[in-house]
C-alpha atoms as a PDB file:
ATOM      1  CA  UNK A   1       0.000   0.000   0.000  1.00  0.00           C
ATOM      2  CA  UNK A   2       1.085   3.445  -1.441  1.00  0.00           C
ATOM      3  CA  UNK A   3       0.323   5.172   1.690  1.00  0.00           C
ATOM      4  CA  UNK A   4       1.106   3.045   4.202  1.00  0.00           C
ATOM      5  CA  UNK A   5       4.391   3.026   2.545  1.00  0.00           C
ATOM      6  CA  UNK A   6       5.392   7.091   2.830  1.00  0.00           C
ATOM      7  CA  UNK A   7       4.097   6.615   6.480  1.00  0.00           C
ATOM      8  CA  UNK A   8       7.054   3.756   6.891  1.00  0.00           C
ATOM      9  CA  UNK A   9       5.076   0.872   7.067  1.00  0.00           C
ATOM     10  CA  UNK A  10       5.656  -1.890   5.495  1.00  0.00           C
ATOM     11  CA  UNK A  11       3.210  -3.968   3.319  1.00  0.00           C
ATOM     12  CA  UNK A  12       2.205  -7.138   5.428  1.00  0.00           C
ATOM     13  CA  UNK A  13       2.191  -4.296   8.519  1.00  0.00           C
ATOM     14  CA  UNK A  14      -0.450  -2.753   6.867  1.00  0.00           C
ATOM     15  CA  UNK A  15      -2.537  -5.481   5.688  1.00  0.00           C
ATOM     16  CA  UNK A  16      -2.173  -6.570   9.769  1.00  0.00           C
ATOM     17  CA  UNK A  17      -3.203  -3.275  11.050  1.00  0.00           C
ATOM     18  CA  UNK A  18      -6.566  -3.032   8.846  1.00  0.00           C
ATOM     19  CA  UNK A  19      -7.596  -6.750   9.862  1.00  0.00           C
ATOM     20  CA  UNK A  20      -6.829  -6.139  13.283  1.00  0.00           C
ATOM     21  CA  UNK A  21      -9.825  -4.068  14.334  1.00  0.00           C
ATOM     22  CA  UNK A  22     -12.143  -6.649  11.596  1.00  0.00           C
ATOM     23  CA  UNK A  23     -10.624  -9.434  13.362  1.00  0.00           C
ATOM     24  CA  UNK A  24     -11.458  -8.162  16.857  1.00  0.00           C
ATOM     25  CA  UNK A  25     -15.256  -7.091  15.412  1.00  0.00           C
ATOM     26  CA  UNK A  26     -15.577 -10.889  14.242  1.00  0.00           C
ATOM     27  CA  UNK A  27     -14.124 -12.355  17.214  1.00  0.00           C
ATOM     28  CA  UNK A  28     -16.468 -10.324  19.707  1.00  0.00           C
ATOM     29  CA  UNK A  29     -19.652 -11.275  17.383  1.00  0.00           C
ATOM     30  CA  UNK A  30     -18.844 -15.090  17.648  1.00  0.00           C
ATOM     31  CA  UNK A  31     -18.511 -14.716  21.373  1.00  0.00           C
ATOM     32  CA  UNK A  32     -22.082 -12.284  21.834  1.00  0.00           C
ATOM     33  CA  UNK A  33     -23.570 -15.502  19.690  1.00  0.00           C
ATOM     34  CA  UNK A  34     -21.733 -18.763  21.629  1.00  0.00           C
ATOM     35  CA  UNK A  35     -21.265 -16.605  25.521  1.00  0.00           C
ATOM     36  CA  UNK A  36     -23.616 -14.006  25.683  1.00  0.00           C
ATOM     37  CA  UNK A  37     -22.369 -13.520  29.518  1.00  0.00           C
ATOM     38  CA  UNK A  38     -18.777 -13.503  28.837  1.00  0.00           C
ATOM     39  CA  UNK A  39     -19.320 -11.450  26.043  1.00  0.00           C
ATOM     40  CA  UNK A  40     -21.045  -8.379  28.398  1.00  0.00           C
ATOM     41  CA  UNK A  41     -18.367  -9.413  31.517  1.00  0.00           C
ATOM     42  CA  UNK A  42     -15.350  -8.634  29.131  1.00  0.00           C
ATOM     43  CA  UNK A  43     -17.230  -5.019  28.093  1.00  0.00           C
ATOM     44  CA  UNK A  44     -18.072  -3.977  31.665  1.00  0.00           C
ATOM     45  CA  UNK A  45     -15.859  -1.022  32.710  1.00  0.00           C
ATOM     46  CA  UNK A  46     -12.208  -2.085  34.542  1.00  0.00           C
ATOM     47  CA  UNK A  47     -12.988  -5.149  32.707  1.00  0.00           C
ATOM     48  CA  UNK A  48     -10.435  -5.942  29.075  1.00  0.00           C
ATOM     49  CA  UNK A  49     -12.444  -4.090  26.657  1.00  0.00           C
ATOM     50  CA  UNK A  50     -12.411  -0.988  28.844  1.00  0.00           C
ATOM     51  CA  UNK A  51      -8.460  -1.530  29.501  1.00  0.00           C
ATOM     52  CA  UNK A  52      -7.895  -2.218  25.724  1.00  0.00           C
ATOM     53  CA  UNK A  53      -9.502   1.409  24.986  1.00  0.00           C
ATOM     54  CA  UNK A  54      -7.184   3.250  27.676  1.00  0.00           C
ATOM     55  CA  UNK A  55      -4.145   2.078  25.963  1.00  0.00           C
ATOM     56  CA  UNK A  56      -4.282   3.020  22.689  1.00  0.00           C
ATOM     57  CA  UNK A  57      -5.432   6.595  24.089  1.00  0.00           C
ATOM     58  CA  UNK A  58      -2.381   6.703  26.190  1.00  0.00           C
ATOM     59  CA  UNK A  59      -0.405   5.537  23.152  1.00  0.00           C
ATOM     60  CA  UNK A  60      -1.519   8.116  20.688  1.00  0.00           C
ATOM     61  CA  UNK A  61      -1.649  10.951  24.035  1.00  0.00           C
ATOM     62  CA  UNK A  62       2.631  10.205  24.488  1.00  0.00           C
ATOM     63  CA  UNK A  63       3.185   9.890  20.632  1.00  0.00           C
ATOM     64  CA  UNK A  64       0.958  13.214  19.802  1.00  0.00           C
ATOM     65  CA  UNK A  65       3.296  14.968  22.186  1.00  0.00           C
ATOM     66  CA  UNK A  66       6.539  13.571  20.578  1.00  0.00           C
ATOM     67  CA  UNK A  67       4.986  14.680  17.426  1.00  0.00           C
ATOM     68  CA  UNK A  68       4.457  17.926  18.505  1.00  0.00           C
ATOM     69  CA  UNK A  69       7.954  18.465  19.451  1.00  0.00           C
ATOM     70  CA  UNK A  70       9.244  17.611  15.989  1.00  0.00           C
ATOM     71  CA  UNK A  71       7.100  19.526  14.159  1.00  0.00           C
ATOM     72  CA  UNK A  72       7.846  21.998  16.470  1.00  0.00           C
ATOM     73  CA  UNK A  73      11.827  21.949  16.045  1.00  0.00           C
ATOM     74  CA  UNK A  74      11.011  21.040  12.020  1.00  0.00           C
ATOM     75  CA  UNK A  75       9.903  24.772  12.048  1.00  0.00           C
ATOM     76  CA  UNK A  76       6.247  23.648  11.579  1.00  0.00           C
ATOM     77  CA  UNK A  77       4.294  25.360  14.584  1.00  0.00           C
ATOM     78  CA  UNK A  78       1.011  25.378  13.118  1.00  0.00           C
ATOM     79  CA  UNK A  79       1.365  21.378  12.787  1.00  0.00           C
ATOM     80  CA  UNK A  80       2.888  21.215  16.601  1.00  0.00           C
ATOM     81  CA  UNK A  81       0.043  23.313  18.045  1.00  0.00           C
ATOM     82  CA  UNK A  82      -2.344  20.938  16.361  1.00  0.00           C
ATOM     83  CA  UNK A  83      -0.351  17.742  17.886  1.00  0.00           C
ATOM     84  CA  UNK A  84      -1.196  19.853  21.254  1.00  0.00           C
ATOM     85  CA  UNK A  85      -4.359  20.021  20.728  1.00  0.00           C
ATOM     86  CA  UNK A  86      -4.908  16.042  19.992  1.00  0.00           C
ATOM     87  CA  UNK A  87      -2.692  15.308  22.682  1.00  0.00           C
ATOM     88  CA  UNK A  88      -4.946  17.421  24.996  1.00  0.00           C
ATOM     89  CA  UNK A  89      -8.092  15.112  23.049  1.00  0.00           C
ATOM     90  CA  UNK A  90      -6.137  12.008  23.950  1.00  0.00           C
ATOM     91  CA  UNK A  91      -5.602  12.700  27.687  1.00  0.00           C
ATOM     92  CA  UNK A  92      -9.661  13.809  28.107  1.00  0.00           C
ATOM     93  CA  UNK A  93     -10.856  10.278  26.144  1.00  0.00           C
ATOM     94  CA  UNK A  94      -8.186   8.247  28.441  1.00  0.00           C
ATOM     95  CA  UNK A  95      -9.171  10.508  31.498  1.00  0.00           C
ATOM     96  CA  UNK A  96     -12.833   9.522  31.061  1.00  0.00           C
ATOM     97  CA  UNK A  97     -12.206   5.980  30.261  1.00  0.00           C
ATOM     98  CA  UNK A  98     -11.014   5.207  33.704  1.00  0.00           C
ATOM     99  CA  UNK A  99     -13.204   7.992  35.223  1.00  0.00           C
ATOM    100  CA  UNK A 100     -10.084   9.506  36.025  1.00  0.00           C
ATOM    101  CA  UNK A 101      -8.322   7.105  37.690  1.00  0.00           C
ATOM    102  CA  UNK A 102     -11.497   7.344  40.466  1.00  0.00           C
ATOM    103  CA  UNK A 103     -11.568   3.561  40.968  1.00  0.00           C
ATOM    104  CA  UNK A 104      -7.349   3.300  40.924  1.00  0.00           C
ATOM    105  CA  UNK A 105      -7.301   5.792  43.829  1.00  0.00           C
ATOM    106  CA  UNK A 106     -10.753   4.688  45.573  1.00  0.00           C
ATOM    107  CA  UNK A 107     -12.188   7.512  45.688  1.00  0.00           C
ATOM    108  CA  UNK A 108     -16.013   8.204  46.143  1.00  0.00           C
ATOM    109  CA  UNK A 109     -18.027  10.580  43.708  1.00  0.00           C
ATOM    110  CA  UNK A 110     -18.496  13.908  45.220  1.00  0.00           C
ATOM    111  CA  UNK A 111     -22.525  14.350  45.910  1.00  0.00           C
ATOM    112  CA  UNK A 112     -23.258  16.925  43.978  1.00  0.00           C
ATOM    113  CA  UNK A 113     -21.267  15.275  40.740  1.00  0.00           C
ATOM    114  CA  UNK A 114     -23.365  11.889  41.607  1.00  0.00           C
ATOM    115  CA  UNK A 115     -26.891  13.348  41.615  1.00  0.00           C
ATOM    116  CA  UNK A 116     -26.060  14.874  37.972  1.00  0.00           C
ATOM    117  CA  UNK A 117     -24.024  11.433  36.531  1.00  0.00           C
ATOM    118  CA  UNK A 118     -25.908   8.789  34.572  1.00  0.00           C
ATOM    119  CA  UNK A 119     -23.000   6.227  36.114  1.00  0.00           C
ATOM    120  CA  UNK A 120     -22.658   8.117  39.087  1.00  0.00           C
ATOM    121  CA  UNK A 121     -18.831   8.202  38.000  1.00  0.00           C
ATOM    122  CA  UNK A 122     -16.236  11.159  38.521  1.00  0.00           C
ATOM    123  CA  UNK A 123     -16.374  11.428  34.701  1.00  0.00           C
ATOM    124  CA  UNK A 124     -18.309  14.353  32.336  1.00  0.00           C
ATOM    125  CA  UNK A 125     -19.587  12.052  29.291  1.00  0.00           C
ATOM    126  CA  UNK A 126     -22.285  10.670  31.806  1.00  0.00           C
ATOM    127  CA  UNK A 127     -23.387  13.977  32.756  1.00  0.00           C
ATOM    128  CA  UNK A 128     -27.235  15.585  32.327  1.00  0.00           C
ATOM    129  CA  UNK A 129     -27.515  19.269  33.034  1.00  0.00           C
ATOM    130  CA  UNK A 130     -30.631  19.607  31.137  1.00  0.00           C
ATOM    131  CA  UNK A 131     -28.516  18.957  27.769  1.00  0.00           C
ATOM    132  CA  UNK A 132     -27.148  15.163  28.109  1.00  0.00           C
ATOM    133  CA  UNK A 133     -23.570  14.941  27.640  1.00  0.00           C
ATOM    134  CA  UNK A 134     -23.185  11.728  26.503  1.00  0.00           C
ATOM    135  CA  UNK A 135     -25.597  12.439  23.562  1.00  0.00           C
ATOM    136  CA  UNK A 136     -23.276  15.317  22.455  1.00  0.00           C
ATOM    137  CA  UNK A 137     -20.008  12.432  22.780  1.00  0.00           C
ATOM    138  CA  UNK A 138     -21.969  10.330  20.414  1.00  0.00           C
ATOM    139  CA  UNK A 139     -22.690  13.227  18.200  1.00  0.00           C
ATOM    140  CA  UNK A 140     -18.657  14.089  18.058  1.00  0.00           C
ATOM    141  CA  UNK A 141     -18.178  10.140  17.371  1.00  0.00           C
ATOM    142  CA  UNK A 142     -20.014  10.524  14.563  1.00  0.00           C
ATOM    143  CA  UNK A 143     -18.555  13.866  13.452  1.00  0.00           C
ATOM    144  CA  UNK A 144     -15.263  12.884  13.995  1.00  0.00           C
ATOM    145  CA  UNK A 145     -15.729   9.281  11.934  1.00  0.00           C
ATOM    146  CA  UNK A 146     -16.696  10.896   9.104  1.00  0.00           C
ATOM    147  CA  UNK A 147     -14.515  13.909   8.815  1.00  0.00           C
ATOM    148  CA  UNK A 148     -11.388  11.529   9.474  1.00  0.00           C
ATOM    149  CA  UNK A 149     -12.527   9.249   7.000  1.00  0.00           C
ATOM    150  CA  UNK A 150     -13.319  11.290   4.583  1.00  0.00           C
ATOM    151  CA  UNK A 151      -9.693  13.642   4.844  1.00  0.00           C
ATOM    152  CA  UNK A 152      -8.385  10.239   4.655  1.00  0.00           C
ATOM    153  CA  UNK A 153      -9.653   8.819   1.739  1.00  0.00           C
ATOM    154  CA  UNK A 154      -9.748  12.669  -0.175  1.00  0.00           C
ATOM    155  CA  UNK A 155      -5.799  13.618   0.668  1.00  0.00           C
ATOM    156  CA  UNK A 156      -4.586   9.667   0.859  1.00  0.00           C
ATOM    157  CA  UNK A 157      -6.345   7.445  -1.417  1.00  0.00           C
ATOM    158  CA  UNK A 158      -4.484   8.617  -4.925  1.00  0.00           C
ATOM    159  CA  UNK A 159      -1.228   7.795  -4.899  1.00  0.00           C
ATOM    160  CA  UNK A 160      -0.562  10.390  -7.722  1.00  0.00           C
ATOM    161  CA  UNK A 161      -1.608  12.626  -5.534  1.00  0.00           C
ATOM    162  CA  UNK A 162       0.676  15.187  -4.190  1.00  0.00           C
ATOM    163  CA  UNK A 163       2.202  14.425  -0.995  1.00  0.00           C
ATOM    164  CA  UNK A 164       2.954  17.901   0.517  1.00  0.00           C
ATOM    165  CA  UNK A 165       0.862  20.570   1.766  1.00  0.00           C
ATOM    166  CA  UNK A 166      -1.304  20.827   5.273  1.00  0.00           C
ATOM    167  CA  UNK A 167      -4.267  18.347   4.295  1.00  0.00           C
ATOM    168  CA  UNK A 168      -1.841  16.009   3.466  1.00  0.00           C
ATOM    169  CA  UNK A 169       0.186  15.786   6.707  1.00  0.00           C
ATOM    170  CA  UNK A 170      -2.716  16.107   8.912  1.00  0.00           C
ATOM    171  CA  UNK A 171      -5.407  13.357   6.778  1.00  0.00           C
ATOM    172  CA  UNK A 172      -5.438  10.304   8.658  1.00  0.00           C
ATOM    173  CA  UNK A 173      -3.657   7.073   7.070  1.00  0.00           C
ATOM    174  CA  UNK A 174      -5.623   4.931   5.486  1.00  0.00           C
ATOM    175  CA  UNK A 175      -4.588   1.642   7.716  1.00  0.00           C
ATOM    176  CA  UNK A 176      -6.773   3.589  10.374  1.00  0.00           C
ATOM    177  CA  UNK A 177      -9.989   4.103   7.810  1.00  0.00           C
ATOM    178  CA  UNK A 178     -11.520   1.049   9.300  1.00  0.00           C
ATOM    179  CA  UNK A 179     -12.117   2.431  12.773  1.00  0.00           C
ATOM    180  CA  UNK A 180     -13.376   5.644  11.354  1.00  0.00           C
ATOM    181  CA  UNK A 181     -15.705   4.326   9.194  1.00  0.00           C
ATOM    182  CA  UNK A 182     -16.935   2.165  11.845  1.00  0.00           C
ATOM    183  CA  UNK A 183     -17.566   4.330  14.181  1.00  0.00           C
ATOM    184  CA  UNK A 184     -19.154   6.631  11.809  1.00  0.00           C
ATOM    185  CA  UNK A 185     -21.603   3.616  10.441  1.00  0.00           C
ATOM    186  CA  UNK A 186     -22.274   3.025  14.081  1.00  0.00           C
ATOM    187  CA  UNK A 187     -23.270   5.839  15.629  1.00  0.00           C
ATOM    188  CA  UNK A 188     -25.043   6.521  12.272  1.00  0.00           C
ATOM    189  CA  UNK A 189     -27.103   3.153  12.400  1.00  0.00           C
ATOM    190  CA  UNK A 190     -27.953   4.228  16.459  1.00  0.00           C
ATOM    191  CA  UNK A 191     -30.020   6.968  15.112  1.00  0.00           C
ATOM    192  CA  UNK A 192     -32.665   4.864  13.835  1.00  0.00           C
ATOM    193  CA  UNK A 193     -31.471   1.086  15.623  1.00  0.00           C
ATOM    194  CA  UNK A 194     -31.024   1.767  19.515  1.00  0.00           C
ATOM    195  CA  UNK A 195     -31.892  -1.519  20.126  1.00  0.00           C
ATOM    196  CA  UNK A 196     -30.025  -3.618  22.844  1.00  0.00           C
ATOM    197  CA  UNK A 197     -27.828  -6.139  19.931  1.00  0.00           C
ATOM    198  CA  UNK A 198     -26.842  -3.062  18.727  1.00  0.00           C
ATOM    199  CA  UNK A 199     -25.929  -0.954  21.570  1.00  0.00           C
ATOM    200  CA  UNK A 200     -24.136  -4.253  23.219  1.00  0.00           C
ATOM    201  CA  UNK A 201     -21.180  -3.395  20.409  1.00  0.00           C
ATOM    202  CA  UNK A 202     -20.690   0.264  21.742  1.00  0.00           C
ATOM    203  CA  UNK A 203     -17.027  -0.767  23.442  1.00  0.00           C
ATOM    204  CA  UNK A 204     -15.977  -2.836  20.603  1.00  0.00           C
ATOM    205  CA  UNK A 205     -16.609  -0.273  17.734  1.00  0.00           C
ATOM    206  CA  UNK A 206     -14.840   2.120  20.355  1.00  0.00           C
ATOM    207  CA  UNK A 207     -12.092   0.205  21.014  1.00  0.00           C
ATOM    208  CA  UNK A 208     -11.717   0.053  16.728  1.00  0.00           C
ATOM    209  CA  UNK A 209     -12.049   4.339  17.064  1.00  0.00           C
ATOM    210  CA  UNK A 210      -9.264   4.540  19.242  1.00  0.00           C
ATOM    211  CA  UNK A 211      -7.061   2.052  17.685  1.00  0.00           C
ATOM    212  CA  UNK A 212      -7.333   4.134  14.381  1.00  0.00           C
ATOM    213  CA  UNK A 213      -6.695   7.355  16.488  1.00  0.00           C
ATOM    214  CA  UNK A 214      -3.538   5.654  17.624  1.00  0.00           C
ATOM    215  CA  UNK A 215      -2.558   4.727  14.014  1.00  0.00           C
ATOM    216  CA  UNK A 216      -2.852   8.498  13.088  1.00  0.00           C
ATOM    217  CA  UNK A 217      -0.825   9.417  16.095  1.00  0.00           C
ATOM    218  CA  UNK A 218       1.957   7.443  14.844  1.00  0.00           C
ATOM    219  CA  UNK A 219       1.771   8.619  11.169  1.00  0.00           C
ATOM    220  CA  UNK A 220       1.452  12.430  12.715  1.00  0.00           C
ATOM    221  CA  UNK A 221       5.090  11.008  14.331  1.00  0.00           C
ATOM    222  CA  UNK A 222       6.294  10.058  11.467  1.00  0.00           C
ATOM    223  CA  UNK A 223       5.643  12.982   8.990  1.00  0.00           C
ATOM    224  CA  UNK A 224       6.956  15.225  11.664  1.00  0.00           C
ATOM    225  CA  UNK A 225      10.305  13.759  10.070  1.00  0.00           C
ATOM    226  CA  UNK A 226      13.851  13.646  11.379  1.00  0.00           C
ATOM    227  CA  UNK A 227      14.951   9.870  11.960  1.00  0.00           C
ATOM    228  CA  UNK A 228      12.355   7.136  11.713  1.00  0.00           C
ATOM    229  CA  UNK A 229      14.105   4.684  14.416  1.00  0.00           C
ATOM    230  CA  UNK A 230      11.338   3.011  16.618  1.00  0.00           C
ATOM    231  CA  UNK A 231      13.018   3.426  19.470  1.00  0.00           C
ATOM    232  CA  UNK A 232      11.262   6.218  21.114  1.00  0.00           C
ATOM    233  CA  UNK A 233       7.707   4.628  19.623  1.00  0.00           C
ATOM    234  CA  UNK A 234       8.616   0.921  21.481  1.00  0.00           C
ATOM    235  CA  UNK A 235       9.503   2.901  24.421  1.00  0.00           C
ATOM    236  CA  UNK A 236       6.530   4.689  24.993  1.00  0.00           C
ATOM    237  CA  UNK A 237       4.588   1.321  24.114  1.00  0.00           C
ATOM    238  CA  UNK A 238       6.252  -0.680  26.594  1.00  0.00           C
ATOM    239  CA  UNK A 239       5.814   1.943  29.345  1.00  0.00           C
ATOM    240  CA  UNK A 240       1.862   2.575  28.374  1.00  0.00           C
ATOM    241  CA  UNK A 241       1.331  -1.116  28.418  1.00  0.00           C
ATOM    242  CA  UNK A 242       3.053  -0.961  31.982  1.00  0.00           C
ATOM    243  CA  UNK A 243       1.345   2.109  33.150  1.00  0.00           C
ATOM    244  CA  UNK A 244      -1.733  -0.156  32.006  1.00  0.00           C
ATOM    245  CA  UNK A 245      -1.706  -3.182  33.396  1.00  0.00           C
ATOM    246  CA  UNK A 246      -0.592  -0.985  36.877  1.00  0.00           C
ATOM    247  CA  UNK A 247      -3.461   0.677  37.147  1.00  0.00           C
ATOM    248  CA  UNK A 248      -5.526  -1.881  36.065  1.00  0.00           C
ATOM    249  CA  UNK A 249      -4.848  -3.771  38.900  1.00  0.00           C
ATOM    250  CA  UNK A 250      -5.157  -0.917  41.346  1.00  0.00           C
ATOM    251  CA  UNK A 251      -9.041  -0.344  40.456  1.00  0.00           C
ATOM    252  CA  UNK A 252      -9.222  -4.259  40.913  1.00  0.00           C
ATOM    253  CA  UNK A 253      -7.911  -3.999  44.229  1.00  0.00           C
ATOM    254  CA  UNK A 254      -9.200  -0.202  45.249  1.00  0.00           C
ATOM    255  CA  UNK A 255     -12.620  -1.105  47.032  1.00  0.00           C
ATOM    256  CA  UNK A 256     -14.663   0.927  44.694  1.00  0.00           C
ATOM    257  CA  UNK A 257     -16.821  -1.020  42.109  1.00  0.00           C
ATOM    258  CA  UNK A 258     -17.891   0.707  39.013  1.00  0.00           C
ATOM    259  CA  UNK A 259     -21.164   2.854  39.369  1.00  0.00           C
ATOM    260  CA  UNK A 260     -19.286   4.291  42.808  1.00  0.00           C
ATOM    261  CA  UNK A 261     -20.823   1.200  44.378  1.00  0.00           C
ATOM    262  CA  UNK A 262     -18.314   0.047  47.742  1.00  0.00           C
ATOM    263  CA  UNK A 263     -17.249  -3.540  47.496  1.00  0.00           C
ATOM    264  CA  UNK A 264     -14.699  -6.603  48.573  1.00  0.00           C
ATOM    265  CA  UNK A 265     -11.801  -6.499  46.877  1.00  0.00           C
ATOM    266  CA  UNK A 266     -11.926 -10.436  45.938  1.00  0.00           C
ATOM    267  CA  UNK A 267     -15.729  -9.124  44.015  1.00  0.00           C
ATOM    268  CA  UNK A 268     -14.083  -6.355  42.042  1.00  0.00           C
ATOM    269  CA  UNK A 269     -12.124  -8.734  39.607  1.00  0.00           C
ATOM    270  CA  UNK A 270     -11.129  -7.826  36.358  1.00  0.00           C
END
């Protein structure tokens, strides 16, 4: 692939990374159809799914940031303020993920936040102050579907194209179209099919959004130029995966089930 290509991946790379999120999709449908209780116990926040979304947010927060500082020292600032500006996006979806870290630390929801949160979570997505804020982060899923899907396959897709100029460094790859377009599709088909076997794949088709986001994040890296050794990119992989699986196991242990419920550690598993 063309593309894939000027971003420095390699062909069978990029065959891998647009099966992954397909292969996940098929893989979470088989289970919903064989164990329908496994398949809502691995979606249930501090649970893999939820886990699996932090990461890649983490990924593309520490890699937007590196980004930024190339473009910045490239003599680009235009391009670095943007990288601010989707690191900043990247640390608010991780943030409210985890509710921000509220079930690492064990802390309780503050009253007045509780009475006002659908989850009764320290996170804003869940909120309702007359205007429902999670309707508004399903109407900026959709948004931000299409418009990344449709940069990338307008500024990527021709590979006569040419490859300079602003739409061209900032259009998403195209090994990330599939988690665009599926979010897009699925927040699209929720308009008229909010019906419980389709609402059940909310996590997944998240989990494919911020995989894609991550992609970008690492072609943003890339086209910041200067050397293209991994290094730095395996680095901050191995230390988000660590970060991970750390405070993963601190919400298991904190005493604070989802929904600010108190429980046992031994019930708050993961």
């Amino acid at each position: 692939m063309a593309d894939a290509a000027a971003d420095g991946v390699g062909a069978r790379w990029a065959a891998a990374l647009v099966l992954a999120p397909v292969v996940v999709a098929v893989a979470v449908a088989v289970l919903f159809v064989v164990a329908r209780s496994t398949f809502y116990t691995v979606q249930q926040e501090d649970h893999p799914v939820e886990w699996a979304q932090f990461a890649p947010c983490a990924f593309a927060l520490v890699v937007s940031v590196l980004a930024a500082v190339r473009f910045r020292r490239s003599g680009r600032p235009g391009l670095a303020a943007l990288m601010v500006l989707v690191a900043v996006g990247m640390l608010v979806l991780a943030g409210e993920e985890i509710s921000w870290g509220q079930r690492v630390l064990g802390l309780a929801t503050p009253a007045e936040l509780r009475s006002l949160n659908h989850q009764s979570e320290t996170n804003i997505h869940n909120i309702d102050v007359g205007v429902d804020l999670e309707d508004v982060f399903k109407v900026f899923e959709l948004l931000l579907g299409l418009v990344a899907a449709s940069l990338s396959l307008a500024f990527r897709s021709r590979p006569g194209r040419a490859t300079t100029g602003f739409w061209y460094a900032v259009a998403p790859p195209l090994v990330a179209l599939p988690g665009f377009v599926a979010i897009a599709a699925y927040r699209a088909a929720m308009l008229v099919l909010d019906i419980a076997p389709v609402v059940a794949f909310q996590e997944t088709v998240e989990l494919a959004l911020y995989f894609s986001l991550a992609l970008t994040a690492l072609a943003f890296w890339v086209r910041a130029g200067g050397s293209r050794a991994p290094l730095p990119l395996v680095a901050a992989a191995l230390v988000v995966v660590a970060v991970t699986v750390v405070l993963a196991l601190m919400s298991a242990h904190s005493g604070v089930l989802p929904g600010n419920l108190p429980g046992a550690h031994a019930g708050h598993g993961g």
